[in-house]
Protein backbone atom coordinates (compact mmCIF):
# COMPACT_ATOMS: atom_id res chain seq x y z
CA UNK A 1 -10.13 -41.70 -34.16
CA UNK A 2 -6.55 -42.51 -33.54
CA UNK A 3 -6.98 -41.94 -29.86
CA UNK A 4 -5.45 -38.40 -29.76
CA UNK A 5 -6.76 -35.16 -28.85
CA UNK A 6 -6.32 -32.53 -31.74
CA UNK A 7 -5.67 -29.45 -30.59
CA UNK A 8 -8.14 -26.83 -30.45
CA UNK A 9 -7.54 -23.24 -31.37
CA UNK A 10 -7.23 -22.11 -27.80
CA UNK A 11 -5.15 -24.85 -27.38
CA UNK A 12 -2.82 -23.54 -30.56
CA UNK A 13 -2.80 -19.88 -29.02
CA UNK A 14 -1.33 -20.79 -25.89
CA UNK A 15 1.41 -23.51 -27.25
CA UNK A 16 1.78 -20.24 -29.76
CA UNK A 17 1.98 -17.57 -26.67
CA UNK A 18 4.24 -20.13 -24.59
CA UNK A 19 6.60 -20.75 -27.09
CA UNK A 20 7.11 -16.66 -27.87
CA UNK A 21 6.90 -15.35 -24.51
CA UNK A 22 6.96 -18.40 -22.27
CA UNK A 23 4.57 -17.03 -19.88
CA UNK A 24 1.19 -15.95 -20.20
CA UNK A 25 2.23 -13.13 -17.57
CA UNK A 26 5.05 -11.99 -20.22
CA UNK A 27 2.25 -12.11 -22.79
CA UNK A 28 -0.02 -9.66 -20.98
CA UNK A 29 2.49 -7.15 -19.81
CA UNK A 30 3.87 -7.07 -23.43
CA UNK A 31 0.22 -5.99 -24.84
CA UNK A 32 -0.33 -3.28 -21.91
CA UNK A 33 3.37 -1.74 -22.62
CA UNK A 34 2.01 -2.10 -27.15
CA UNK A 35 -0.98 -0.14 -25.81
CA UNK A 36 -0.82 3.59 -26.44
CA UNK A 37 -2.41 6.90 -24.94
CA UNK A 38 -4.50 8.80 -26.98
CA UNK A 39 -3.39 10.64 -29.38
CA UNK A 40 -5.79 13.35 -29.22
CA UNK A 41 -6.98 14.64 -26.06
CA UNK A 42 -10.48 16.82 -27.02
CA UNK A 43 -11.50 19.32 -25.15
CA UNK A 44 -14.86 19.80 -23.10
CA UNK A 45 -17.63 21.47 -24.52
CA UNK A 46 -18.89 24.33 -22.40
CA UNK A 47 -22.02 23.92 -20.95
CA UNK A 48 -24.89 25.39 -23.37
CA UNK A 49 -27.29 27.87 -21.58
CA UNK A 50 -29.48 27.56 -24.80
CA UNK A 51 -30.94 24.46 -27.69
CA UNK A 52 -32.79 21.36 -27.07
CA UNK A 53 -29.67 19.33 -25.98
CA UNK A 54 -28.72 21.30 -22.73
CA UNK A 55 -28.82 19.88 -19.39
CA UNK A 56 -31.93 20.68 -17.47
């Protein structure tokens, strides 16, 4: 050992985040605005009066 510490892979990430965004705060609001809504809304099944699968 030469008596340093190698970096781990968390380690990497943040120097990596830091350097991009300098702030893990700018990080995380940068991935919630890259999040989208759904594209597809579906709509709700009606309740079945009838079958094995209805509510009882």
């Amino acid at each position: 050992m030469s008596g340093t510490i190698e970096a781990t892979a968390g380690h990497r990430l943040l120097e990596e985040v830091l350097t991009r965004y300098d702030s893990i705060d700018a990080f995380c609001t940068r991935l919630h605005v890259a999040l989208d809504a759904p594209t597809d809304v579906l709509p709700a099944l009606p309740n079945s009066t009838v079958g094995r699968n209805r509510l009882r």
